[in-house]
Structure formats: structure tokens, C-alpha cells
PDB file of N, CA and C in Angstrom:
ATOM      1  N   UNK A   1      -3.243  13.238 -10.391  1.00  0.00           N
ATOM      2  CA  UNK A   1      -4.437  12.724  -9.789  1.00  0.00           C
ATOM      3  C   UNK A   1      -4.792  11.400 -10.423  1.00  0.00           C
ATOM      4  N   UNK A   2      -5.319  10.546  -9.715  1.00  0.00           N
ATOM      5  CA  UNK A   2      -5.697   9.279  -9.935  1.00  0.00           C
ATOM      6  C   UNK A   2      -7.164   9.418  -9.776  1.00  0.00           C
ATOM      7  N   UNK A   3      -7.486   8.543 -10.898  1.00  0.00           N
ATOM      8  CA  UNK A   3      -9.030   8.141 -10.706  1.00  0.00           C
ATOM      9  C   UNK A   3      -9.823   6.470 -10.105  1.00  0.00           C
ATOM     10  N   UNK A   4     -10.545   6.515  -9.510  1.00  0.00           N
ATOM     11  CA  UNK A   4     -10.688   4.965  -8.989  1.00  0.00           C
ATOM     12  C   UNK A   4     -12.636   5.012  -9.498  1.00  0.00           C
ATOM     13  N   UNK A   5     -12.716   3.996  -9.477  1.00  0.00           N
ATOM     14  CA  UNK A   5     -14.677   3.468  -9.685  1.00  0.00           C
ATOM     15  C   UNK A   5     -14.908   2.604  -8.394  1.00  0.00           C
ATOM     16  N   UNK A   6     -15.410   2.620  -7.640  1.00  0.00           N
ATOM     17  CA  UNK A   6     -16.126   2.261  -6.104  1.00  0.00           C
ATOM     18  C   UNK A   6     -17.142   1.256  -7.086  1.00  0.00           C
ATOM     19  N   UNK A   7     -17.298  -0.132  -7.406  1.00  0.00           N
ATOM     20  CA  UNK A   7     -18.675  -1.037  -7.195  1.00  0.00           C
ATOM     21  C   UNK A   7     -19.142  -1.006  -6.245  1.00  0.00           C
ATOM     22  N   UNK A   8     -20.710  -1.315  -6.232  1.00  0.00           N
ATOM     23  CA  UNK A   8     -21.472  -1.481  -5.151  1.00  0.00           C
ATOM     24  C   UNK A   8     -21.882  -3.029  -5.468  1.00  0.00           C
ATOM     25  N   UNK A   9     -22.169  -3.794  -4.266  1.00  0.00           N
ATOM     26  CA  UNK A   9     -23.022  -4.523  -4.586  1.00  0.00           C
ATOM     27  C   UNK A   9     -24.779  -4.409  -4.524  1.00  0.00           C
ATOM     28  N   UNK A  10     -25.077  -3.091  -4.433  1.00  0.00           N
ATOM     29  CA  UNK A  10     -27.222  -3.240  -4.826  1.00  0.00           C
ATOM     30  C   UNK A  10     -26.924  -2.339  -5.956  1.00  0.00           C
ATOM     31  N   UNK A  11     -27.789  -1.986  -5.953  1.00  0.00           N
ATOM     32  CA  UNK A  11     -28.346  -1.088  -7.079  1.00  0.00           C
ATOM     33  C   UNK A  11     -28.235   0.773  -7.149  1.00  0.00           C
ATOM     34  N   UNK A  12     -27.279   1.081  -6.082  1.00  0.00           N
ATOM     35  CA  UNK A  12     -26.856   1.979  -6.240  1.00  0.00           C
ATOM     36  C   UNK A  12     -25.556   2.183  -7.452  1.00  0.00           C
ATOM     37  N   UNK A  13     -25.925   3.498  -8.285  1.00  0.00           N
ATOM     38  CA  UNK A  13     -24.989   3.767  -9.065  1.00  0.00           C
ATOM     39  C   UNK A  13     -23.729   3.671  -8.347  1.00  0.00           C
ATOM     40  N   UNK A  14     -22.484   3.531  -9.227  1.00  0.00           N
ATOM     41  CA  UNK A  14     -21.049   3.418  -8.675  1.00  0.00           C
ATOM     42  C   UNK A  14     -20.449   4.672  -8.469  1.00  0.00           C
ATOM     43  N   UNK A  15     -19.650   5.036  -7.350  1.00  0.00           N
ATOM     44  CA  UNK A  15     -19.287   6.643  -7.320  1.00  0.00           C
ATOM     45  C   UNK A  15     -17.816   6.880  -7.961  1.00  0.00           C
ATOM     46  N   UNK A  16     -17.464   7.867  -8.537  1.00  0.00           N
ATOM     47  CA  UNK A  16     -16.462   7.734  -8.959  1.00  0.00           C
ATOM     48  C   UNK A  16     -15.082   8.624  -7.916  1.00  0.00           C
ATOM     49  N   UNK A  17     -14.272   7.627  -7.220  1.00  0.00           N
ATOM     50  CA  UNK A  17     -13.645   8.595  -6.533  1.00  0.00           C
ATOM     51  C   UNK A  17     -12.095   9.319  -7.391  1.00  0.00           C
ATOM     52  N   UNK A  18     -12.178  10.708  -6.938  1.00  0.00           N
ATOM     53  CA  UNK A  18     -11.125  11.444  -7.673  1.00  0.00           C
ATOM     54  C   UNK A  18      -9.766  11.428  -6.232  1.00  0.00           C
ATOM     55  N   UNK A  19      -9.077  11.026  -6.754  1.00  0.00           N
ATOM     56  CA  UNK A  19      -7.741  11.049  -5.448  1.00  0.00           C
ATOM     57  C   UNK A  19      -6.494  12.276  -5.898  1.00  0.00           C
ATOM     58  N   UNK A  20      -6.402  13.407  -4.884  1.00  0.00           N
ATOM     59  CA  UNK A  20      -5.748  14.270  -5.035  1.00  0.00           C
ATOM     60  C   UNK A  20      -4.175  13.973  -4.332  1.00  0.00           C
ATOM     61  N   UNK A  21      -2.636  13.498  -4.606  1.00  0.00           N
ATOM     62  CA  UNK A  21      -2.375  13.156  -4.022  1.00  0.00           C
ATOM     63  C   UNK A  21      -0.768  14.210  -4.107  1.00  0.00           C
ATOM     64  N   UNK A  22      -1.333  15.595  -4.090  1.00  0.00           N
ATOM     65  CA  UNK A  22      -0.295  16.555  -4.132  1.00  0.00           C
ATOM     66  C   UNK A  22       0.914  16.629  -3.110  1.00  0.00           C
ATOM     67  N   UNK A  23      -0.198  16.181  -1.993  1.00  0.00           N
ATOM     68  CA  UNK A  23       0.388  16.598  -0.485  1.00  0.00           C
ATOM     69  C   UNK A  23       0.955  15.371  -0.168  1.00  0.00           C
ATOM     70  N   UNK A  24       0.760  14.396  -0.594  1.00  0.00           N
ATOM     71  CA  UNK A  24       1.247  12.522  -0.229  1.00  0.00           C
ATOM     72  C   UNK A  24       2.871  12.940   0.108  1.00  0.00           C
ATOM     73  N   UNK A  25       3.264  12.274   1.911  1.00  0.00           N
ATOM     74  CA  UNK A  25       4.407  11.703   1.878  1.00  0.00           C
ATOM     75  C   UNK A  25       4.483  10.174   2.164  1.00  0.00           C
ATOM     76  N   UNK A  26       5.113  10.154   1.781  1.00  0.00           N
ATOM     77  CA  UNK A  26       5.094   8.546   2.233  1.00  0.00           C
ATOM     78  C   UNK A  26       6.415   8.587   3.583  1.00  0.00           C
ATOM     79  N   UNK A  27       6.252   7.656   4.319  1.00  0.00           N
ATOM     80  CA  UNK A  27       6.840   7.322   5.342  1.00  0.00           C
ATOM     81  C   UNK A  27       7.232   5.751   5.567  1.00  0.00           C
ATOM     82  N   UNK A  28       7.873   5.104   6.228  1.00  0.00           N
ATOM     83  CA  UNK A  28       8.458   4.003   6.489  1.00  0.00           C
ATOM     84  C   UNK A  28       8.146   3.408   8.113  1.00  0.00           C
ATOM     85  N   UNK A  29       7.360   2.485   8.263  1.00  0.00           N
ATOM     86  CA  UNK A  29       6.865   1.904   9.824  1.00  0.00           C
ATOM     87  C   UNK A  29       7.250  -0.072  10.316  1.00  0.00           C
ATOM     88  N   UNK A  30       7.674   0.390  11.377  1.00  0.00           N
ATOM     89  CA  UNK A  30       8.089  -1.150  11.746  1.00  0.00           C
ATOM     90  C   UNK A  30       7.312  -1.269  12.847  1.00  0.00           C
ATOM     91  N   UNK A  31       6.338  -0.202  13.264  1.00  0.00           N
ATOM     92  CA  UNK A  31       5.923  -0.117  14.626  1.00  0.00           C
ATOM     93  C   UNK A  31       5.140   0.265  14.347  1.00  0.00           C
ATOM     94  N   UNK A  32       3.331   0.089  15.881  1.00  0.00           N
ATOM     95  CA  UNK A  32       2.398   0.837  15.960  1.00  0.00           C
ATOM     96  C   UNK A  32       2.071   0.916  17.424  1.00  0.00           C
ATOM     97  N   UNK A  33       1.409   1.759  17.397  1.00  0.00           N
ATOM     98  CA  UNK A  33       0.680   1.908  19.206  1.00  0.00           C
ATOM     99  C   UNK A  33      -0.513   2.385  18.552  1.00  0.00           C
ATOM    100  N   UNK A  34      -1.388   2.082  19.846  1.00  0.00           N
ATOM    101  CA  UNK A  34      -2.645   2.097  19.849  1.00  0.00           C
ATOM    102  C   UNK A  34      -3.502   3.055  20.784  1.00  0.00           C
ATOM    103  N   UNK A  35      -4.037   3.568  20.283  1.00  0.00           N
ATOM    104  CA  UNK A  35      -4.938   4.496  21.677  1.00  0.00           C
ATOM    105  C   UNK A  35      -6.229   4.600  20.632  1.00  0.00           C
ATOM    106  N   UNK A  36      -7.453   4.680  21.712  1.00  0.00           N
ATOM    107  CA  UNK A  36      -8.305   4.203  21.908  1.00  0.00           C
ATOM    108  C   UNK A  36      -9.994   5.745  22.682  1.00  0.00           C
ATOM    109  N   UNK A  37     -10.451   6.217  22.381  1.00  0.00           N
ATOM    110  CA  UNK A  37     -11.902   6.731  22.960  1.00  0.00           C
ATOM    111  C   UNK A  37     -12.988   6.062  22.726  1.00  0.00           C
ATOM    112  N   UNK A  38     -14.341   6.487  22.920  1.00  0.00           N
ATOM    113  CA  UNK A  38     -15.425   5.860  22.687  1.00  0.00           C
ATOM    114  C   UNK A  38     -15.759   6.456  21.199  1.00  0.00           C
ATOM    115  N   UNK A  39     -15.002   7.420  20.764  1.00  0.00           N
ATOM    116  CA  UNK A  39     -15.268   8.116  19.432  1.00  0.00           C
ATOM    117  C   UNK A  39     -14.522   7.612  18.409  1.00  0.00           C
ATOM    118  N   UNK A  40     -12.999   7.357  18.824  1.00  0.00           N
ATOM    119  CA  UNK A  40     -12.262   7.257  17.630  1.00  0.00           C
ATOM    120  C   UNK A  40     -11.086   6.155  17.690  1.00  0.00           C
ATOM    121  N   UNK A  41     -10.499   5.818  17.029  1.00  0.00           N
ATOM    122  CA  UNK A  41      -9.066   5.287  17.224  1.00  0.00           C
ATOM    123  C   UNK A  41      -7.971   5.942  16.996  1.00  0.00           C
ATOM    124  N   UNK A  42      -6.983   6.007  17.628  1.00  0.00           N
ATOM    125  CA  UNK A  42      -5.865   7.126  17.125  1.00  0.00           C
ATOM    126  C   UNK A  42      -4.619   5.856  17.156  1.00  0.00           C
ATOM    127  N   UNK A  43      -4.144   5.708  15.941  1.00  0.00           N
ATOM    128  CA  UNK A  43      -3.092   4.870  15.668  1.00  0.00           C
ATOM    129  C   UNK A  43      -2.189   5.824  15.112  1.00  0.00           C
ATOM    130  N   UNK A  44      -0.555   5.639  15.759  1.00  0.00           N
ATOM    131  CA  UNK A  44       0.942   5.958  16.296  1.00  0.00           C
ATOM    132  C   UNK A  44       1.583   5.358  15.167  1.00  0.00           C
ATOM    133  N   UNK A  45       2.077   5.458  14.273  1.00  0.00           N
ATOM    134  CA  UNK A  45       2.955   4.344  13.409  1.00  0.00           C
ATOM    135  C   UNK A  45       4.540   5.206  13.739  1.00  0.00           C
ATOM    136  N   UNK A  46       5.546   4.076  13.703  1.00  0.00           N
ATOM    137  CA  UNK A  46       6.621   4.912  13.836  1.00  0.00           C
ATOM    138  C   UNK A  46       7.464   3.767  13.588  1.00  0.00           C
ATOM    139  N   UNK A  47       9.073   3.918  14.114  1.00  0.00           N
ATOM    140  CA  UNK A  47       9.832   3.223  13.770  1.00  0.00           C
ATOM    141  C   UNK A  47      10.866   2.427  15.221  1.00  0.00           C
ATOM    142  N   UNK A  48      10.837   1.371  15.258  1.00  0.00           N
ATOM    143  CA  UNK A  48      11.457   0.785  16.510  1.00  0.00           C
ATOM    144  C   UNK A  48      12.762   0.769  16.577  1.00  0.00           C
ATOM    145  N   UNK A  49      13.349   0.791  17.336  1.00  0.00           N
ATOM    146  CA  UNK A  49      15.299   0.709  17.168  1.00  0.00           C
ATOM    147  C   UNK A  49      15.737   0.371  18.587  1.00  0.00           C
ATOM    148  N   UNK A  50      16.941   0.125  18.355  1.00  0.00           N
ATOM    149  CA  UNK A  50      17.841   0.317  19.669  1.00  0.00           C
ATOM    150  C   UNK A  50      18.114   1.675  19.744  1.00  0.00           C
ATOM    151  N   UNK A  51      17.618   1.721  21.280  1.00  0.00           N
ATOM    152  CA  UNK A  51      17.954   3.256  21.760  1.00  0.00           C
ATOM    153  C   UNK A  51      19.681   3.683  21.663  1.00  0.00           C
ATOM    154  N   UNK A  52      19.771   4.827  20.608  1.00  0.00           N
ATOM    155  CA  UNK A  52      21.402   4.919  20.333  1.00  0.00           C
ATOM    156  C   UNK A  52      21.930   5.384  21.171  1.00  0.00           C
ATOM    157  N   UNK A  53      21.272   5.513  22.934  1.00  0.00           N
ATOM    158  CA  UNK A  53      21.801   6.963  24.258  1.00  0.00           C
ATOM    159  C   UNK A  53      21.158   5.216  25.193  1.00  0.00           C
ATOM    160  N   UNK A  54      21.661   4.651  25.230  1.00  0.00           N
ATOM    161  CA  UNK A  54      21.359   3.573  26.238  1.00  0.00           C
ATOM    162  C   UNK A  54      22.206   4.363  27.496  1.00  0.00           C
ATOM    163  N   UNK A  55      21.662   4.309  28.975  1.00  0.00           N
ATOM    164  CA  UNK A  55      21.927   4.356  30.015  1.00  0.00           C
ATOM    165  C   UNK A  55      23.351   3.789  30.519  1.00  0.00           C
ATOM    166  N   UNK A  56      24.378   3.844  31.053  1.00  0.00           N
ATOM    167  CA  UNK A  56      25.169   3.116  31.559  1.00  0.00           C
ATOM    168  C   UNK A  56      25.022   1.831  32.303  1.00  0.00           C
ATOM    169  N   UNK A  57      25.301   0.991  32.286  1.00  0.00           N
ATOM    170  CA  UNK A  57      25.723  -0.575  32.489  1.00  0.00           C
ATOM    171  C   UNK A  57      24.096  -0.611  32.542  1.00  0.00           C
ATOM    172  N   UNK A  58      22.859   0.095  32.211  1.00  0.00           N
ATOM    173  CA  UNK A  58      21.493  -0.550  32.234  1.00  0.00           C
ATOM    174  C   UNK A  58      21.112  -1.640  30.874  1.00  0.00           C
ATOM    175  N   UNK A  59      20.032  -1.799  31.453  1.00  0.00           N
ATOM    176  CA  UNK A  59      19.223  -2.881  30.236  1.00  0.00           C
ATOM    177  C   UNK A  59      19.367  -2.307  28.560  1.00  0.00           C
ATOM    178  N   UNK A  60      19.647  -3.162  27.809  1.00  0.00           N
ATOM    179  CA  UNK A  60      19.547  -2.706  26.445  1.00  0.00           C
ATOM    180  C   UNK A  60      17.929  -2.226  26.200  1.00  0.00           C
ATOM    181  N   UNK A  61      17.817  -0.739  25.628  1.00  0.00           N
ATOM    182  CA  UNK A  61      16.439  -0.181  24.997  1.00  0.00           C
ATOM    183  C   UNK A  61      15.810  -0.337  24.218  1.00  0.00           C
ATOM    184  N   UNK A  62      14.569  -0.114  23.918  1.00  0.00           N
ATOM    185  CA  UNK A  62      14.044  -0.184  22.306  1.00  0.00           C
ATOM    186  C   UNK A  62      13.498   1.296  22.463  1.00  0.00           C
ATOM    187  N   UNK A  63      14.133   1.653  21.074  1.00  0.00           N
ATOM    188  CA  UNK A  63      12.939   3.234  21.076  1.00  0.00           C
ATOM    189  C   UNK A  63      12.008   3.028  20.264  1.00  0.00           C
ATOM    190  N   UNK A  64      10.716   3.754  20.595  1.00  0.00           N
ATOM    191  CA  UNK A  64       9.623   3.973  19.412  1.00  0.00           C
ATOM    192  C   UNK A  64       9.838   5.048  18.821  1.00  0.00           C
ATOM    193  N   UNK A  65      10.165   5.724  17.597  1.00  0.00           N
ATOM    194  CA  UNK A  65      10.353   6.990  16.973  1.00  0.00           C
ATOM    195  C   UNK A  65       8.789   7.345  15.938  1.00  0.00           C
ATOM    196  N   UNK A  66       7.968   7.573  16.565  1.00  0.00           N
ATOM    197  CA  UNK A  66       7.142   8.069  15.632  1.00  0.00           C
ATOM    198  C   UNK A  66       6.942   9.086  14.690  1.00  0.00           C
ATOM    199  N   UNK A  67       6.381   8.776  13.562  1.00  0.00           N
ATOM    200  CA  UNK A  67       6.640   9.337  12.658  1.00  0.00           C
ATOM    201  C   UNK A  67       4.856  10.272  12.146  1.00  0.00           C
ATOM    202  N   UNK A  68       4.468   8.994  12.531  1.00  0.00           N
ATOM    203  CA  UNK A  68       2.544   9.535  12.026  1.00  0.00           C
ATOM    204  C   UNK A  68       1.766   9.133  13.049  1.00  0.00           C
ATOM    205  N   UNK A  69       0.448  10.275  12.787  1.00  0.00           N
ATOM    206  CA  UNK A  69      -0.469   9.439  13.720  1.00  0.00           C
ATOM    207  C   UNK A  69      -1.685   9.914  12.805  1.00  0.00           C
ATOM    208  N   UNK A  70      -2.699   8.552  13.166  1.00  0.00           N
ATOM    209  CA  UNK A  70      -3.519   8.693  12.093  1.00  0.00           C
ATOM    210  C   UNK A  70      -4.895   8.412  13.165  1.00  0.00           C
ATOM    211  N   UNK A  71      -6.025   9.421  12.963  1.00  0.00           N
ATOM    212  CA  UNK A  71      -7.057   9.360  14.113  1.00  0.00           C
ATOM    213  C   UNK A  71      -8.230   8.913  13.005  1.00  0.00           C
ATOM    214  N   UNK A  72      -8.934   7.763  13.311  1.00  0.00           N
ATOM    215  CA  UNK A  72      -9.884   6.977  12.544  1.00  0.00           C
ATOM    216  C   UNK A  72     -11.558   6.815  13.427  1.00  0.00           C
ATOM    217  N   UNK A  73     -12.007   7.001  12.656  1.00  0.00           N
ATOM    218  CA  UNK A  73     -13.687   6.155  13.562  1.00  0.00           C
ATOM    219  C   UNK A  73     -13.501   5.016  13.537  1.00  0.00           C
ATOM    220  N   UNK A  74     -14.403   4.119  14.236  1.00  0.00           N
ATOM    221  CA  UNK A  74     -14.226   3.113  14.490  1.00  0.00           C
ATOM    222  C   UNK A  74     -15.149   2.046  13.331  1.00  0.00           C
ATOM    223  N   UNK A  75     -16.164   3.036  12.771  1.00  0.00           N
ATOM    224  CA  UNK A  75     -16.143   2.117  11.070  1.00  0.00           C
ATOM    225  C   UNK A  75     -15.187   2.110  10.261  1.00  0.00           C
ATOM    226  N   UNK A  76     -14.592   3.255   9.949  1.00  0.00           N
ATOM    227  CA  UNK A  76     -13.391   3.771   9.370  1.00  0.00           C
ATOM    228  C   UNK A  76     -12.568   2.087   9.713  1.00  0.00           C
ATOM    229  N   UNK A  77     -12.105   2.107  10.997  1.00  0.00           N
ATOM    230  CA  UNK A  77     -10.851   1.031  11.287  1.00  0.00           C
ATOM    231  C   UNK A  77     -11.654  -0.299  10.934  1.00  0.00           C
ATOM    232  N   UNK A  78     -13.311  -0.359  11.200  1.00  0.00           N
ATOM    233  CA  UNK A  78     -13.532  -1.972  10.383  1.00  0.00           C
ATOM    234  C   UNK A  78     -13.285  -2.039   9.431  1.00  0.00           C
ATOM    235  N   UNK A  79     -13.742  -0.854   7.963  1.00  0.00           N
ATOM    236  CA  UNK A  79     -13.656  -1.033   6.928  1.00  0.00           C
ATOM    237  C   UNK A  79     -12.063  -1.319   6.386  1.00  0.00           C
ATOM    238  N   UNK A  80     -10.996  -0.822   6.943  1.00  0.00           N
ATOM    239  CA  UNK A  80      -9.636  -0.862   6.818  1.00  0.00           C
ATOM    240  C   UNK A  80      -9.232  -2.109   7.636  1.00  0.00           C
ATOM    241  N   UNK A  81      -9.610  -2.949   8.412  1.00  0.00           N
ATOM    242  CA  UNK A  81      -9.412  -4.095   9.044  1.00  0.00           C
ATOM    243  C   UNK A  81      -9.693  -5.052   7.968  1.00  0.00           C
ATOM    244  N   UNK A  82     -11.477  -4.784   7.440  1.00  0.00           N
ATOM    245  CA  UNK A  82     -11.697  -6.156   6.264  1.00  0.00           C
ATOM    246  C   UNK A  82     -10.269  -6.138   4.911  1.00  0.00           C
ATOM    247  N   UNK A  83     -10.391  -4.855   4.394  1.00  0.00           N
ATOM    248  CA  UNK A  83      -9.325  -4.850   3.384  1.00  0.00           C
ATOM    249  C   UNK A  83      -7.818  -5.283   3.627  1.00  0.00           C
ATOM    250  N   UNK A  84      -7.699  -4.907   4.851  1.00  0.00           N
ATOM    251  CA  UNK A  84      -5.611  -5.869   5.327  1.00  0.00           C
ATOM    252  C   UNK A  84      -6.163  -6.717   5.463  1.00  0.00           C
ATOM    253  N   UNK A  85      -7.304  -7.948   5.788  1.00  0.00           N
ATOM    254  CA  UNK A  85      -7.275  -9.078   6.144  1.00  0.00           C
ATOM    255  C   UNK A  85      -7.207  -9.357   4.957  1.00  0.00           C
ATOM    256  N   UNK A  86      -8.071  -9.132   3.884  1.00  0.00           N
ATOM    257  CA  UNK A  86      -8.181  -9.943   2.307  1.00  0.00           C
ATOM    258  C   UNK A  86      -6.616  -9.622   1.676  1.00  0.00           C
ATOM    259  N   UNK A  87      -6.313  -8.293   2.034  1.00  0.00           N
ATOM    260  CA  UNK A  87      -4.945  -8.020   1.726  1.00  0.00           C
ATOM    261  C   UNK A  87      -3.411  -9.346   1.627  1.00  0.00           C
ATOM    262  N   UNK A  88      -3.816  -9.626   3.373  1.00  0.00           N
ATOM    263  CA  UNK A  88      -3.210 -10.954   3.772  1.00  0.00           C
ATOM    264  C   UNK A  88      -3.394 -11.681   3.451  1.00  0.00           C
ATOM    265  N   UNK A  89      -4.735 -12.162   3.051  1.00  0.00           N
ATOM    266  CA  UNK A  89      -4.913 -13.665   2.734  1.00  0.00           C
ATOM    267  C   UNK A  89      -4.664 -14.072   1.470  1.00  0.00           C
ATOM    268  N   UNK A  90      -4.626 -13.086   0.818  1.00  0.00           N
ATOM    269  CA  UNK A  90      -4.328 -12.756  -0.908  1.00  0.00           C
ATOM    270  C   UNK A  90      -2.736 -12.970  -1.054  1.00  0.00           C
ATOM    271  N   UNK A  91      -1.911 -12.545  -0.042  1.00  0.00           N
ATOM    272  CA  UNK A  91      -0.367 -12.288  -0.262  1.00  0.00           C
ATOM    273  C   UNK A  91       0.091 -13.688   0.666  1.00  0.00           C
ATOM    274  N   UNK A  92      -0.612 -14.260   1.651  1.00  0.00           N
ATOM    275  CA  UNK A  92      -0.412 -15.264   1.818  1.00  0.00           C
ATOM    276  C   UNK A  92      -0.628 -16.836   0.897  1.00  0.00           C
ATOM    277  N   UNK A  93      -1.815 -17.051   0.126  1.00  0.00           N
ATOM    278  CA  UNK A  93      -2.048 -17.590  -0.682  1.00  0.00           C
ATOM    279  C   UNK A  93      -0.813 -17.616  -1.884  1.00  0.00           C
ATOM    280  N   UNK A  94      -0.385 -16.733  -2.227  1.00  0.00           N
ATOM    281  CA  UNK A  94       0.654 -16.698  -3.192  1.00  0.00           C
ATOM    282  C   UNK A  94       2.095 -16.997  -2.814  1.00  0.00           C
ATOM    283  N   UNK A  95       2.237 -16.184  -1.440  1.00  0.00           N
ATOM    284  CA  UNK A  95       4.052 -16.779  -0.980  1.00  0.00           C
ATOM    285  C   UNK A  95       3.986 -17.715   0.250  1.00  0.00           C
ATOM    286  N   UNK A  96       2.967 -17.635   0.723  1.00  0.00           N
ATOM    287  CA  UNK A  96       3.229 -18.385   2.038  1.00  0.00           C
ATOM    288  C   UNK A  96       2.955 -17.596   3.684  1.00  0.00           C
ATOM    289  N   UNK A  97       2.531 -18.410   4.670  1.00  0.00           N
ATOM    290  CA  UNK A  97       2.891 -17.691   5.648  1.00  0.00           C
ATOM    291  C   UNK A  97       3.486 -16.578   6.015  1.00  0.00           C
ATOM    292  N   UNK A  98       3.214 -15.674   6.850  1.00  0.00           N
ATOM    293  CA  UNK A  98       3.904 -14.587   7.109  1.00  0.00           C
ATOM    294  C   UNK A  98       3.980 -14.579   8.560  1.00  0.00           C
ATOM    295  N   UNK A  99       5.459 -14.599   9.137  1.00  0.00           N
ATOM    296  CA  UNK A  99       6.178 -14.741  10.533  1.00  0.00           C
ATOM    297  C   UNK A  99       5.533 -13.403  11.136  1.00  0.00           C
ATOM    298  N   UNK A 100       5.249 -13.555  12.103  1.00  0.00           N
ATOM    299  CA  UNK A 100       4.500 -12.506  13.112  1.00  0.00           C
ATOM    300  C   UNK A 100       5.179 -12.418  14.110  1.00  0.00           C
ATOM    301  N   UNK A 101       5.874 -13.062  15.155  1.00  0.00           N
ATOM    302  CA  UNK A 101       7.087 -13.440  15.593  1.00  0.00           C
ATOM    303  C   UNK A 101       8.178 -12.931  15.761  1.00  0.00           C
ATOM    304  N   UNK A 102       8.441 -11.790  16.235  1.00  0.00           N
ATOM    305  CA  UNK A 102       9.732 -11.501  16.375  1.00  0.00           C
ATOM    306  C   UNK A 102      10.391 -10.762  17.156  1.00  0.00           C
ATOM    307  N   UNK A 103      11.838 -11.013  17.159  1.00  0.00           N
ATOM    308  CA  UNK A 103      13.018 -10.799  18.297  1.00  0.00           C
ATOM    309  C   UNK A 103      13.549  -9.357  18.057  1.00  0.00           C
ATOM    310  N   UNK A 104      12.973  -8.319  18.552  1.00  0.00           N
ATOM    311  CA  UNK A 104      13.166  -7.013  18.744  1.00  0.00           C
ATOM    312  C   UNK A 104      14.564  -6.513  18.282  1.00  0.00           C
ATOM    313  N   UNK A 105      15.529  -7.630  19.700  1.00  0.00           N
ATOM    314  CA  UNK A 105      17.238  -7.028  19.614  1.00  0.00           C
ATOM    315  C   UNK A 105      17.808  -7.427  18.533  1.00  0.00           C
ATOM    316  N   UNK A 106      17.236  -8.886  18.317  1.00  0.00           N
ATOM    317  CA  UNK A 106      18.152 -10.114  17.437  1.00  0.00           C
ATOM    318  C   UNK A 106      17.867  -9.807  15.630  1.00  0.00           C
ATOM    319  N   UNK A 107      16.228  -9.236  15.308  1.00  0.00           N
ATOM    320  CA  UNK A 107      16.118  -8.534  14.286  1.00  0.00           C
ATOM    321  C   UNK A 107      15.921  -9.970  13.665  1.00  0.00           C
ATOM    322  N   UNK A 108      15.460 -11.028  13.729  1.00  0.00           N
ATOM    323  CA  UNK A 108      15.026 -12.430  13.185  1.00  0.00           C
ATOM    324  C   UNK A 108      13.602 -12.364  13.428  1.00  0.00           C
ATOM    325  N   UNK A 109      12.776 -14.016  13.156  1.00  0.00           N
ATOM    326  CA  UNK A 109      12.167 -14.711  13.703  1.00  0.00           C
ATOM    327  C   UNK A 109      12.332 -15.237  14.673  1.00  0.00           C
ATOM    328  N   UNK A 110      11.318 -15.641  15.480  1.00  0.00           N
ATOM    329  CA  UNK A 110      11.476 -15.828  17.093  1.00  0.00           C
ATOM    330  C   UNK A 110      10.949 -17.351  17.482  1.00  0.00           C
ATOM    331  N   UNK A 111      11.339 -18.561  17.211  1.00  0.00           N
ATOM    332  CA  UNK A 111      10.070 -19.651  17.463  1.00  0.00           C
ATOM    333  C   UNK A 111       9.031 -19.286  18.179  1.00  0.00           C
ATOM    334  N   UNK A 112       7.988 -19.744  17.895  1.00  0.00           N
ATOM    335  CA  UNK A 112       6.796 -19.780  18.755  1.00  0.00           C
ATOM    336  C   UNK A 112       6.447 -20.996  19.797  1.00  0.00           C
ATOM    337  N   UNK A 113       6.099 -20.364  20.800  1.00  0.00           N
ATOM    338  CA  UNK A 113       6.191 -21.992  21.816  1.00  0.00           C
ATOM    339  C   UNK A 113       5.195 -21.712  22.237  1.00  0.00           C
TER     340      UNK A 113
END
């Protein structure tokens, strides 16, 4: 178990959170989908590929293989939106840009036009 201290900025005491992380798997994501209620967000993380059962003489595939799905409120997803943005801007500041950009089949960067 890990321990963390929550600051506040007023004058509320700081809470101390205890993190139990017996059950933790970790998983691996190149992909997300999105779905959406007036209650919650339900985000899909999974993994993208070439479909290895492509169709005869059809179009090359992409599969989504999901792996997790994670159902959030919609403060829940602001409060986790502000933290990846500072996240980014923090990991950008130090290496540089980060390519957003990209070619599914080819597995590169993609110019942007």
C-alpha cells in the first residue's frame, strides 16, 4: 500500500489518501472509444491492429481489441482531463512536441496538411 497527502488550496485540513493496490493489473492501450449518457462517460481503452482474418481480396482492417472499460462522471473526467493536460504540458516542456498524427497501417507519423 501506498500512501499519498491531497493539499488543498483553503483552509481545509489535507486528507490523507491510503491506496490499496492488491487487485492492480496493469494493461497496455494504443486505442480509445468513447461513449457517452447524461450521467456518465464510459471510456473503451484497447489495442488497435491489423485485423489478422482480413476478408479475401477486401480492404485491409484495423481491429479494436479491447481490453478495459472504465465508466466515469463527468467531474470525475474534468478532474482527470486538468491532470493529462498539465501532465502534457510538463512532458512537452522537457522533450518537445508530441506527434498526434498518425498512419494506422504504416505505424509512423502522418504529415499534417
Amino acid at each position: 500500500m501506498a500512501e499519498d497527502t491531497q493539499q488543498t488550496g483553503d483552509e481545509r485540513p489535507a486528507v490523507q489518501v491510503m491506496l490499496d493496490e492488491r487487485e492492480l493489473r496493469t494493461s497496455f492501450a494504443n486505442g480509445y472509444r468513447i461513449h457517452t449518457t447524461a450521467e456518465e462517460v464510459i471510456v473503451d481503452f484497447g489495442f488497435n491492429l491489423l485485423n489478422p482474418n482480413p476478408q479475401a481480396g477486401g480492404q485491409q482492417q484495423m481491429l479494436f481489441r479491447v481490453n478495459d472499460r472504465v465508466i466515469m462522471s463527468y467531474a470525475s473526467v474534468k478532474r482527470l482531463t486538468g491532470s493529462l493536460n498539465q501532465l502534457i504540458l510538463r512532458y512537452e516542456q522537457q522533450f518537445g512536441q508530441i506527434p498526434i498524427h498518425r498512419d494506422p497501417v504504416a505505424g509512423g507519423p502522418r504529415p499534417v496538411r
